[in-house]
N, C-alpha and C. Protein backbone atom coordinates (compact mmCIF):
# COMPACT_ATOMS: atom_id res chain seq x y z
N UNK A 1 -8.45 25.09 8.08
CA UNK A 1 -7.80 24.01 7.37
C UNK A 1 -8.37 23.96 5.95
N UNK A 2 -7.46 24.04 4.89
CA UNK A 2 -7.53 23.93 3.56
C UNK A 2 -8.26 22.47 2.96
N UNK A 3 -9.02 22.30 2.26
CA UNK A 3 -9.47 20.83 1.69
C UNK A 3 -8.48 20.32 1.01
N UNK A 4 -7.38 21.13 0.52
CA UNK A 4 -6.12 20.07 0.25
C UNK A 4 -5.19 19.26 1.42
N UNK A 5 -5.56 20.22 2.62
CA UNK A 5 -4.64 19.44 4.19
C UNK A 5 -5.62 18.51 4.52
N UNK A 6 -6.83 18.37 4.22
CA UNK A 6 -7.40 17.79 5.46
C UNK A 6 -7.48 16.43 4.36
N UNK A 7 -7.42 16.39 3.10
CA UNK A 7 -7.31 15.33 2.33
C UNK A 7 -5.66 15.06 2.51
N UNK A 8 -4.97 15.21 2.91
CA UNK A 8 -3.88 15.09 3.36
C UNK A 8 -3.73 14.38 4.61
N UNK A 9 -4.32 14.83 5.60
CA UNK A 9 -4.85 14.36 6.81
C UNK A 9 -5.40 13.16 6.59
N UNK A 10 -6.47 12.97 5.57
CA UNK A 10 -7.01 11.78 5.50
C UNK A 10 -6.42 10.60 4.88
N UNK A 11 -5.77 11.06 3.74
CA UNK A 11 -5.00 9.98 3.09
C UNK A 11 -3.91 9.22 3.88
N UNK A 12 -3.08 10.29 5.02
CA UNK A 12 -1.81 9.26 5.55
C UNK A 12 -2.64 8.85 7.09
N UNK A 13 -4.04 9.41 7.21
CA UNK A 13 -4.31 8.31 8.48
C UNK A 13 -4.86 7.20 8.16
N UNK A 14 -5.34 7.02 6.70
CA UNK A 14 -5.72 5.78 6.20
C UNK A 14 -4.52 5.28 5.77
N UNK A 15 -3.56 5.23 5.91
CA UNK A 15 -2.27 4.58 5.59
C UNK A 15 -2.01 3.81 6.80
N UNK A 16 -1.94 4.77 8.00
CA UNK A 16 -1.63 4.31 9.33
C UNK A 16 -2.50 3.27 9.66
N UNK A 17 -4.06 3.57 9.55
CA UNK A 17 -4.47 2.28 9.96
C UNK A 17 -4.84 1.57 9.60
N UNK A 18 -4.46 1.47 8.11
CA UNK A 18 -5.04 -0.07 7.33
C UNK A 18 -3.09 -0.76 6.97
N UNK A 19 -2.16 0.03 7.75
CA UNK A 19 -0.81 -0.73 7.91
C UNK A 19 -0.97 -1.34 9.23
N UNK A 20 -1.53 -1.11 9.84
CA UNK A 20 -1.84 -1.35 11.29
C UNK A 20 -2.49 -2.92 11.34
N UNK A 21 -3.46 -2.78 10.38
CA UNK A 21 -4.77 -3.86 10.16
C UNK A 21 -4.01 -5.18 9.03
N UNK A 22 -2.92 -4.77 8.63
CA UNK A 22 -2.38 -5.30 7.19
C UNK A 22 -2.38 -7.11 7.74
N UNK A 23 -1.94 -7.79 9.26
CA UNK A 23 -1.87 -8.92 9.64
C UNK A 23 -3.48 -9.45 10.03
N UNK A 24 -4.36 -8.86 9.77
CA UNK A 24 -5.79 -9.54 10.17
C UNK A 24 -6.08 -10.18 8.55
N UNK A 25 -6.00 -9.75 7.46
CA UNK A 25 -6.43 -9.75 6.60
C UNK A 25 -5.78 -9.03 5.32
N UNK A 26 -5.60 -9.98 3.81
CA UNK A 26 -4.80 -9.29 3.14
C UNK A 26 -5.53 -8.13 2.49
N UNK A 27 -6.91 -8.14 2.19
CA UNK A 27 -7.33 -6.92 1.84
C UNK A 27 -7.12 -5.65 2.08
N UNK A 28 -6.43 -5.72 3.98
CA UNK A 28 -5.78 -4.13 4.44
C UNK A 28 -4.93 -4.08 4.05
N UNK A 29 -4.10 -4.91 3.01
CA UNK A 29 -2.62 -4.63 2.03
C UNK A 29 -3.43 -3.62 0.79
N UNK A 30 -4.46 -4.20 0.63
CA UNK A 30 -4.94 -3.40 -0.58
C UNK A 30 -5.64 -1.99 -0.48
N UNK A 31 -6.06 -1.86 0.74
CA UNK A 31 -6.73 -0.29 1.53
C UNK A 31 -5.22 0.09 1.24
N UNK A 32 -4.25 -0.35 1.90
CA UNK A 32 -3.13 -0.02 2.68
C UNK A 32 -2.03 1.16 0.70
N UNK A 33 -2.41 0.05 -0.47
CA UNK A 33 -2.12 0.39 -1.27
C UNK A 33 -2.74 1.55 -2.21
N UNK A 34 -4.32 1.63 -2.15
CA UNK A 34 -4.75 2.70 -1.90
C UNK A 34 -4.42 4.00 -1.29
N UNK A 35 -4.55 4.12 -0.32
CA UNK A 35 -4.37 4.90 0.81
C UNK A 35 -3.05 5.78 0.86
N UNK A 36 -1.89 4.97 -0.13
CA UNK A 36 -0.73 5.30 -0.36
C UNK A 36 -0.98 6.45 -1.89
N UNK A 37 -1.86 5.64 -2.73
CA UNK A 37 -2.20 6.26 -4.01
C UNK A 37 -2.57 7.77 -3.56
N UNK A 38 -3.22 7.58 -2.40
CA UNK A 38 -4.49 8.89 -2.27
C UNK A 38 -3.09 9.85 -1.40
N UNK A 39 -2.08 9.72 -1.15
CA UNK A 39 -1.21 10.12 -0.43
C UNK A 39 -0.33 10.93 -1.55
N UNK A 40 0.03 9.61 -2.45
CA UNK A 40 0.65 10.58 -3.42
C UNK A 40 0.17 11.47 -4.37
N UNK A 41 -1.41 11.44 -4.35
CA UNK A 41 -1.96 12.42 -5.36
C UNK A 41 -1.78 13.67 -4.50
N UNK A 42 -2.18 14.15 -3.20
CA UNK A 42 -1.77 14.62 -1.98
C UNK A 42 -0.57 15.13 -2.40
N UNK A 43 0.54 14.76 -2.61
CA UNK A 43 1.58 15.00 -2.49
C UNK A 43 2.13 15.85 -3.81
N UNK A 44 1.35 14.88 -4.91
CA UNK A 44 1.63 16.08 -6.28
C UNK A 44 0.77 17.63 -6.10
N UNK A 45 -0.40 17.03 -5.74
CA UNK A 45 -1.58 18.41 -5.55
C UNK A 45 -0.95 19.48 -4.91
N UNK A 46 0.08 19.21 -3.79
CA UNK A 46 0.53 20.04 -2.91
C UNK A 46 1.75 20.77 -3.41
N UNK A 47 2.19 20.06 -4.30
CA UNK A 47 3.30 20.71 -5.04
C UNK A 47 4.89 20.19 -4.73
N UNK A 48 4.55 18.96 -3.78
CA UNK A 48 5.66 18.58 -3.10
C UNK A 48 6.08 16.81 -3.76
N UNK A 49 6.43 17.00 -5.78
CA UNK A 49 6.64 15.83 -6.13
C UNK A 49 7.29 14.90 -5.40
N UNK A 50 8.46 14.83 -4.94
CA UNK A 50 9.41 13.63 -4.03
C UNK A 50 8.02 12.69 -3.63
N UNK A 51 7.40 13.61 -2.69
CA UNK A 51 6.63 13.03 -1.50
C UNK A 51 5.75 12.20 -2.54
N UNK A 52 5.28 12.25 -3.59
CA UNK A 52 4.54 12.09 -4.14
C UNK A 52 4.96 10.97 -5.18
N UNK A 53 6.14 10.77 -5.35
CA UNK A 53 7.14 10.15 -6.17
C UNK A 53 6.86 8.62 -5.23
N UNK A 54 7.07 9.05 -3.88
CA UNK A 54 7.80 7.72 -2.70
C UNK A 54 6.22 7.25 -2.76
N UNK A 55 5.42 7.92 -2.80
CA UNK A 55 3.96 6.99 -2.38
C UNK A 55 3.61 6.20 -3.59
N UNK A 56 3.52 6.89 -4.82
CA UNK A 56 3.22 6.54 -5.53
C UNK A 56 3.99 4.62 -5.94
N UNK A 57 5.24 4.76 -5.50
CA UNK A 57 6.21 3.86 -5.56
C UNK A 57 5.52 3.03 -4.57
N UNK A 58 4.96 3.54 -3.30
CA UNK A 58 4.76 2.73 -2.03
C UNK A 58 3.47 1.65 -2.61
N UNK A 59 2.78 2.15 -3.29
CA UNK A 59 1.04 1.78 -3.79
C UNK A 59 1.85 0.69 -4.41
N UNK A 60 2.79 0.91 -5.73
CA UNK A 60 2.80 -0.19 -6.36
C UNK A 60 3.37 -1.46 -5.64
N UNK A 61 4.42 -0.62 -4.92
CA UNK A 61 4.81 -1.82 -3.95
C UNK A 61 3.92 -2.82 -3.09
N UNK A 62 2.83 -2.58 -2.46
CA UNK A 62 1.70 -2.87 -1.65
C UNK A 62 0.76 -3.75 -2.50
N UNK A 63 0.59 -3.19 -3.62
CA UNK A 63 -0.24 -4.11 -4.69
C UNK A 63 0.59 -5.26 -4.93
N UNK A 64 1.65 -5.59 -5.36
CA UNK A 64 2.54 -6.70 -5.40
C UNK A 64 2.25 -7.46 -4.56
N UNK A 65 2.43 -7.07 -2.79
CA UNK A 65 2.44 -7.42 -1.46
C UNK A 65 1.16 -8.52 -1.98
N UNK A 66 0.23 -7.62 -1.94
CA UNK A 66 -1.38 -8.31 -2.23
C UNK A 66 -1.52 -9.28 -2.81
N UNK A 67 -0.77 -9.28 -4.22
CA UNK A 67 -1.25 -10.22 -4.91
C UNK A 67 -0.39 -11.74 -4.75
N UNK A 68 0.87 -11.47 -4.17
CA UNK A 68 1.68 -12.42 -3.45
C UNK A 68 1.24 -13.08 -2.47
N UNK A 69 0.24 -12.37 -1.88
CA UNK A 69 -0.23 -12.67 -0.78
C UNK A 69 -1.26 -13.96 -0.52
N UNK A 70 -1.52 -14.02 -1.75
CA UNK A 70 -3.15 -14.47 -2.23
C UNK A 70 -2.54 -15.83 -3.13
N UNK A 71 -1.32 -15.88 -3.39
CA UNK A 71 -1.16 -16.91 -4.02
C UNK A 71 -0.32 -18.45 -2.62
N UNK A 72 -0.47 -19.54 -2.64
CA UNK A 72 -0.49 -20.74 -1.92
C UNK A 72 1.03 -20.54 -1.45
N UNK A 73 1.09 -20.80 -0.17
CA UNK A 73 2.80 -20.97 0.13
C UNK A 73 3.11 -22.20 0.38
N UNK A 74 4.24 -22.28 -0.25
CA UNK A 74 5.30 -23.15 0.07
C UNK A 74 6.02 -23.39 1.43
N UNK A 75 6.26 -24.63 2.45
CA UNK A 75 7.08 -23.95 3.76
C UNK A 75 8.23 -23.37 3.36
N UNK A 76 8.90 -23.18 4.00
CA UNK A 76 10.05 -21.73 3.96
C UNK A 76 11.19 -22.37 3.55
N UNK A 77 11.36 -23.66 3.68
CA UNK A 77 12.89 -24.02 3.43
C UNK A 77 12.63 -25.39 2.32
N UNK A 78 11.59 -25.21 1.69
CA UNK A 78 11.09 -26.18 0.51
C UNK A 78 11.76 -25.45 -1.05
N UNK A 79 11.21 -27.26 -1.52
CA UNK A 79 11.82 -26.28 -3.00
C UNK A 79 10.75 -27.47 -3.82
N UNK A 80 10.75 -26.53 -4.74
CA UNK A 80 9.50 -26.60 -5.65
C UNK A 80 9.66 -27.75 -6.76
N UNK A 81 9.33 -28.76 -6.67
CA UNK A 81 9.16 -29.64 -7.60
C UNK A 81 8.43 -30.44 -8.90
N UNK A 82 8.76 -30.40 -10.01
CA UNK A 82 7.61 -29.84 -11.32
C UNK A 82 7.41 -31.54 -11.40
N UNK A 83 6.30 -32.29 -11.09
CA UNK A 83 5.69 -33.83 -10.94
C UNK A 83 5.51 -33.85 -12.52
N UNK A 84 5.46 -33.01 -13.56
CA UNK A 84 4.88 -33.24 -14.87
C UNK A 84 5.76 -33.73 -15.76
């Protein structure tokens, strides 16, 4: 096994299980967005841009997730009212 597969290997099983972990805690959104990064470098290294295109897209997506995550919710069928 090549050190470009097995970093390959490593990057999408850290995907799998910090998507796995993503409902304990929002920080596994942020492994989870990582893990995607390290996927698509993987994916350019290998020569296979697309693959590398979708992760890269996936990370930013996941970071969003995160930081949404972290901000106070509203219940679900509320609406936001400015008291000022």
């Amino acid at each position: 096994m090549s050190w470009l597969t097995a970093f390959g290997l490593l990057a999408v099983t850290a995907m799998l299980i910090t998507y796995a972990l993503e409902h304990r805690s929002r920080w596994f959104i942020l492994a989870f967005a990582a893990a995607c990064g390290l996927a698509s470098a993987y994916g350019f290294l290998q020569g296979a841009w697309p693959f590398g295109l979708v992760e890269a897209v996936w990370s930013v997506v996941a970071v969003r997730r995160w930081r949404l995550s972290g901000r106070a919710k509203l219940p679900h069928n509320s609406t936001f009212v400015d008291q000022s």
